[in-house]
Protein backbone atom coordinates (compact mmCIF):
# COMPACT_ATOMS: atom_id res chain seq x y z
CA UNK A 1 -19.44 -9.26 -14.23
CA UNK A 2 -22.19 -8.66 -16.58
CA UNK A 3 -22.29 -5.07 -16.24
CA UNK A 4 -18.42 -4.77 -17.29
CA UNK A 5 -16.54 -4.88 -20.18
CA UNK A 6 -13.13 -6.25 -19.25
CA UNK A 7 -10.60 -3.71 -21.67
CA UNK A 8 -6.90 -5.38 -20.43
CA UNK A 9 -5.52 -7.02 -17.56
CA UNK A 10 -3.14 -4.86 -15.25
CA UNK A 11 -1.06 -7.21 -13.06
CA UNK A 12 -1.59 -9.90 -10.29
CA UNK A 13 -1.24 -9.76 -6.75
CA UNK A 14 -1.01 -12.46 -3.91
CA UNK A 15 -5.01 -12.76 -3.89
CA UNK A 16 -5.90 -11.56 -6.96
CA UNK A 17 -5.63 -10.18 -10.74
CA UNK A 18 -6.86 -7.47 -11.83
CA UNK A 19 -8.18 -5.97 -15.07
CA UNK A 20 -8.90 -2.84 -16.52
CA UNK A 21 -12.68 -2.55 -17.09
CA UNK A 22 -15.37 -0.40 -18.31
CA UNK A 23 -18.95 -0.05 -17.00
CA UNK A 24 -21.20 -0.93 -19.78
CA UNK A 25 -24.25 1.37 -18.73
CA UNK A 26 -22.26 4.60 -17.32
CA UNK A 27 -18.75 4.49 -19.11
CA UNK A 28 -17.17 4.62 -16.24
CA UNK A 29 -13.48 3.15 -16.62
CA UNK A 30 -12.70 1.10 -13.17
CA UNK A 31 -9.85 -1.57 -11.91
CA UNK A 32 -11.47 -5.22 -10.95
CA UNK A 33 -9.86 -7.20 -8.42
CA UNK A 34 -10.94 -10.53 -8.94
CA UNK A 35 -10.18 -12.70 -5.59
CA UNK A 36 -10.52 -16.31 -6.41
CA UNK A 37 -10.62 -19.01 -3.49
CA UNK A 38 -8.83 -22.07 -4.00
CA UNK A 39 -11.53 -24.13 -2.20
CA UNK A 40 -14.62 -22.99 -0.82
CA UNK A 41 -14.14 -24.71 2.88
CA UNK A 42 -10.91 -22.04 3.41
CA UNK A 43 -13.20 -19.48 2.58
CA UNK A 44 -12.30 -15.79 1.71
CA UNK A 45 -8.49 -14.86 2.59
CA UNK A 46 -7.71 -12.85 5.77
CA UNK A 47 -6.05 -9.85 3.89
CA UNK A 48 -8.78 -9.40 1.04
CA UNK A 49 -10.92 -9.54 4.37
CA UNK A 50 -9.11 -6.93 5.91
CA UNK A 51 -8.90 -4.74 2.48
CA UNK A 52 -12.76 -4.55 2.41
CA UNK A 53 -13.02 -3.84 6.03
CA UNK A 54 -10.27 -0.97 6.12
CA UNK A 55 -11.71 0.40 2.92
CA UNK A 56 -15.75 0.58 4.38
CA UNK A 57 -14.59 1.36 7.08
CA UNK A 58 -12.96 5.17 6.18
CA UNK A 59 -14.76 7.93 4.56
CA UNK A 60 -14.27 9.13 0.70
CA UNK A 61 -10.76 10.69 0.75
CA UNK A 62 -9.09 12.26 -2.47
CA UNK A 63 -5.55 11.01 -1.42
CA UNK A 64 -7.51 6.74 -0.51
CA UNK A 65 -8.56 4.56 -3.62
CA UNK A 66 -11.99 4.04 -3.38
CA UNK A 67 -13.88 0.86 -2.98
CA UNK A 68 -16.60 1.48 -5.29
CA UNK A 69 -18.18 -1.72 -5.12
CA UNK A 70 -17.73 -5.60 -3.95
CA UNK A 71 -19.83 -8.57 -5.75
CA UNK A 72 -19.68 -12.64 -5.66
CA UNK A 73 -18.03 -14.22 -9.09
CA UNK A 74 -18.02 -17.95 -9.92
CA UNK A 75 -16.07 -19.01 -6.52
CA UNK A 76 -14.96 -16.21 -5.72
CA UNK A 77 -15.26 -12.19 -5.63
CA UNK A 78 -14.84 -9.38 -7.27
CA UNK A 79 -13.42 -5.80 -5.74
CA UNK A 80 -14.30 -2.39 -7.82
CA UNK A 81 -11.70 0.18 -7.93
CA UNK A 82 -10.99 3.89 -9.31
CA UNK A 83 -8.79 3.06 -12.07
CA UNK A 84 -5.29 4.84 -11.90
CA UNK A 85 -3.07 4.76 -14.92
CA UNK A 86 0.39 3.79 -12.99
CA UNK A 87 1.65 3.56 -9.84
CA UNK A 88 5.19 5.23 -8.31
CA UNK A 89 7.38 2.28 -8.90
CA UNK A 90 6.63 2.80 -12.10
CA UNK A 91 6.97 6.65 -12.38
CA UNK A 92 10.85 6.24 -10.48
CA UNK A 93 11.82 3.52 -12.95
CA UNK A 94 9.97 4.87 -16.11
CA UNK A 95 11.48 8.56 -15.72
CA UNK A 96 15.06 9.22 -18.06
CA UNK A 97 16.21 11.71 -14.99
CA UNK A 98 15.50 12.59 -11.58
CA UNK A 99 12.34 13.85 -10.50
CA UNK A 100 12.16 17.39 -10.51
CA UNK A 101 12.36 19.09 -6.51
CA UNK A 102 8.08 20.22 -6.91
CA UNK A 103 7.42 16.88 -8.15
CA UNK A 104 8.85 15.30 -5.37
CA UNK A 105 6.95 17.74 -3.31
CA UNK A 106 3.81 17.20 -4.74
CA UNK A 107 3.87 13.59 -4.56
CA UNK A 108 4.92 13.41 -0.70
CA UNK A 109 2.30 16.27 0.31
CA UNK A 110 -0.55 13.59 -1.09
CA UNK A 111 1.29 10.70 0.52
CA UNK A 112 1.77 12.56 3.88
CA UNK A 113 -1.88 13.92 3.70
CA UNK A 114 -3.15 10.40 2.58
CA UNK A 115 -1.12 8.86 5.48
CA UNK A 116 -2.81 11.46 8.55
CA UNK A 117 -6.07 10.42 7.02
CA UNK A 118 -5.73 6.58 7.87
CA UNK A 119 -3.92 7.28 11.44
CA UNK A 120 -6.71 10.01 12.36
CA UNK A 121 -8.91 6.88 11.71
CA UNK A 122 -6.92 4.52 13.66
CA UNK A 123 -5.63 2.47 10.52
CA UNK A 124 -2.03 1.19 10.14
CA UNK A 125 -1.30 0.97 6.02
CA UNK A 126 1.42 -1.62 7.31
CA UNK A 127 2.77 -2.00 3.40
CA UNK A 128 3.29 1.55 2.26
CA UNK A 129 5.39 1.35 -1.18
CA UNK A 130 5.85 2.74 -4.21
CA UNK A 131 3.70 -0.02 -6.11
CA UNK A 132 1.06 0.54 -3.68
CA UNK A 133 0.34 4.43 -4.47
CA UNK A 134 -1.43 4.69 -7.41
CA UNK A 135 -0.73 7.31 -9.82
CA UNK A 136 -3.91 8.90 -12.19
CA UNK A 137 -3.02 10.42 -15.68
CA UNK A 138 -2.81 13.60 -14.07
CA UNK A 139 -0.35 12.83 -11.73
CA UNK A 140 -2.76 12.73 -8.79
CA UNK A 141 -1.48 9.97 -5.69
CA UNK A 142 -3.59 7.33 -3.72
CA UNK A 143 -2.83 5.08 -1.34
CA UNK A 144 -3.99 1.31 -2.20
CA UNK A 145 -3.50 -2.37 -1.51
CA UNK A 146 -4.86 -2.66 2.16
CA UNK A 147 -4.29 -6.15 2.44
CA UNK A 148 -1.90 -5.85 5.40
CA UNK A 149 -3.86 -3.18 7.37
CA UNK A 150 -4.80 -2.88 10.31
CA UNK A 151 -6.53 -0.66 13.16
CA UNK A 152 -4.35 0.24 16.01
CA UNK A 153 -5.49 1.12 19.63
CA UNK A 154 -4.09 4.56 20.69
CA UNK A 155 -3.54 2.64 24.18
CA UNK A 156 -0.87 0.40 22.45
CA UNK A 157 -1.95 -2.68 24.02
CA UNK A 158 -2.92 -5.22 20.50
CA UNK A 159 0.05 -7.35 19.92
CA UNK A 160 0.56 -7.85 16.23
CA UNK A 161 2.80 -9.80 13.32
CA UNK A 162 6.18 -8.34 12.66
CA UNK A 163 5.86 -10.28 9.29
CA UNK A 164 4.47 -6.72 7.83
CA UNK A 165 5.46 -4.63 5.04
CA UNK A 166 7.89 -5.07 2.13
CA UNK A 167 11.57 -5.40 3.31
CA UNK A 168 13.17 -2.56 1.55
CA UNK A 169 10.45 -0.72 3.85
CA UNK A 170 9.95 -2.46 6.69
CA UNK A 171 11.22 -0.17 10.09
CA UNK A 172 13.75 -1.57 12.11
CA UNK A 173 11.34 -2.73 15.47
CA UNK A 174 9.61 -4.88 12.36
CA UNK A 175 12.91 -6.91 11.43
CA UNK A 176 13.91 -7.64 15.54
CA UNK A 177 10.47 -8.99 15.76
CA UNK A 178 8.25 -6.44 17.74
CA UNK A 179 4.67 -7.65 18.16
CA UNK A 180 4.02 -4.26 19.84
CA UNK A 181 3.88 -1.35 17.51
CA UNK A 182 2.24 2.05 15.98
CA UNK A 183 1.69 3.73 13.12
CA UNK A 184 5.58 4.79 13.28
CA UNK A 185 5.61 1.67 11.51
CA UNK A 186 3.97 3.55 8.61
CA UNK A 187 6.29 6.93 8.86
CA UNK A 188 9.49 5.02 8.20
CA UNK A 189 8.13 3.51 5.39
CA UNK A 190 7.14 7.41 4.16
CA UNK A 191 10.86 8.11 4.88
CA UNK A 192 12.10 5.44 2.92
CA UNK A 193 9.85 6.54 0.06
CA UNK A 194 11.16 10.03 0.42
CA UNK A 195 14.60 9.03 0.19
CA UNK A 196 13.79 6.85 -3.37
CA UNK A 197 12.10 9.75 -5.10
CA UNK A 198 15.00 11.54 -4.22
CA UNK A 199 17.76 9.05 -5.35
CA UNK A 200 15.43 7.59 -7.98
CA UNK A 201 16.55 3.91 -6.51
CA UNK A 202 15.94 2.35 -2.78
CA UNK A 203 17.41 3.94 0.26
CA UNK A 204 17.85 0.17 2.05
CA UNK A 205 17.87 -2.44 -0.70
CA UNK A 206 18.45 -5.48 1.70
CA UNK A 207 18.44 -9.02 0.00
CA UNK A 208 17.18 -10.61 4.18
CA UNK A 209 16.09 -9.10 7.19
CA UNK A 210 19.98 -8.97 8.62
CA UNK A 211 21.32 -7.70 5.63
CA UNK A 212 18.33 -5.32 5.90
CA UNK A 213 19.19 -4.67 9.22
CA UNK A 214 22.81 -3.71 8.27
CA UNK A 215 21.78 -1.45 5.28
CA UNK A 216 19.77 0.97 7.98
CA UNK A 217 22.74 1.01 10.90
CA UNK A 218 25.53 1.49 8.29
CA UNK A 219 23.32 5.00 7.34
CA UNK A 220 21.81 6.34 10.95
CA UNK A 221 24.32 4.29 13.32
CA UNK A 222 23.56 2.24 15.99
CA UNK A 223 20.92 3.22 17.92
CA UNK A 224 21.84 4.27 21.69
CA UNK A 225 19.39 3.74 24.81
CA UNK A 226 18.27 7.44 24.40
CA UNK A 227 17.36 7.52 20.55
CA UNK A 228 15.82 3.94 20.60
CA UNK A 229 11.93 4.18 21.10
């Protein structure tokens, strides 16, 4: 931590806080996620585990936060970011009227092209939501947060937790408890993001899985043999 200057703290996570630093030698203004572990004999948490691995894993994209680097602290970690300013939760909330028709453009071309970019390498997001696309001061998108990814098999035979992304986003083979799934499971999420930048709140803002449930049929209907995947 030495070679950072730590200039504010952003917010806290399930694994983590993190802080917005500055690199002492090259300026460079970055996002440190520092991963404590409760006791050393648990060892480091399955989902930072999986957030390192997805993120080394991919190539440099423009529309993917980078990992920049990943070093030990006291008894724990710490994860090195690009530093974004905001994220989309906060741009829906924050803004006095609707996005503008080219802004909601903008932001779902980066989303969509950040999306093909994981599924072309066999990743799963599995927790796409506003708070989890990052927003730079000049208004450019990234997908972060990997803590719930996964890669997927294009032969569709891994099995897999249906305990998965945030409920307002979750698809409907999540909440009746599929263990077999794709990266559809990503797309209705992007749907369900679509739909909020268009009504600047949530399109299914269930309080539990069945009222969750009840919130999608009482929009698309029940689904029939022939529509259900």
């Amino acid at each position: 931590m030495e070679q950072y200057s730590i200039l504010g703290r952003i917010g806290e996570g399930a694994h983590g806080i993190v802080f917005k630093a500055k690199h002492i030698e090259t300026g460079e203004t970055v996002a440190l996620k520092k991963v404590a572990l409760r006791r050393l004999e648990d060892g480091i948490p399955n989902q930072a585990l999986r957030e390192i691995k997805a993120l080394q894993e991919i190539e440099d994209n423009q529309y993917v936060v980078k990992l920049k680097d990943v070093f030990p602290h006291g008894t724990g970690f710490v994860l090195v970011f690009d530093f974004m300013l905001s994220d989309l939760s906060e741009v829906i909330r924050n803004y006095r009227r609707p996005l503008t028709p080219a802004q909601v453009k903008g932001y779902m071309m980066m989303l969509l092209k950040g999306v093909a970019f994981l599924h072309h390498n066999n990743i799963m997001h599995r927790d796409l939501k506003p708070a989890n696309l990052l927003i730079s001061s000049s208004g450019h998108l990234k997908i972060a947060d990997f803590g719930l990814a996964r890669l997927f098999s294009e032969r569709g035979e891994r099995l897999y937790s249906h305990q998965v992304a945030t409920r307002w986003y979750r698809a409907p083979e999540l909440l009746y408890g599929a263990r077999k799934y794709d990266e559809g499971v990503d797309l209705w999420a992007v749907g369900c993001i679509f739909g909020e930048l268009l009504n600047s709140s949530p399109l299914f803002p269930g309080e539990n899985d069945i009222e969750q449930l009840c919130c999608v049929l009482r929009v698309l209907g029940t689904p029939t043999q022939e529509s259900w995947p």
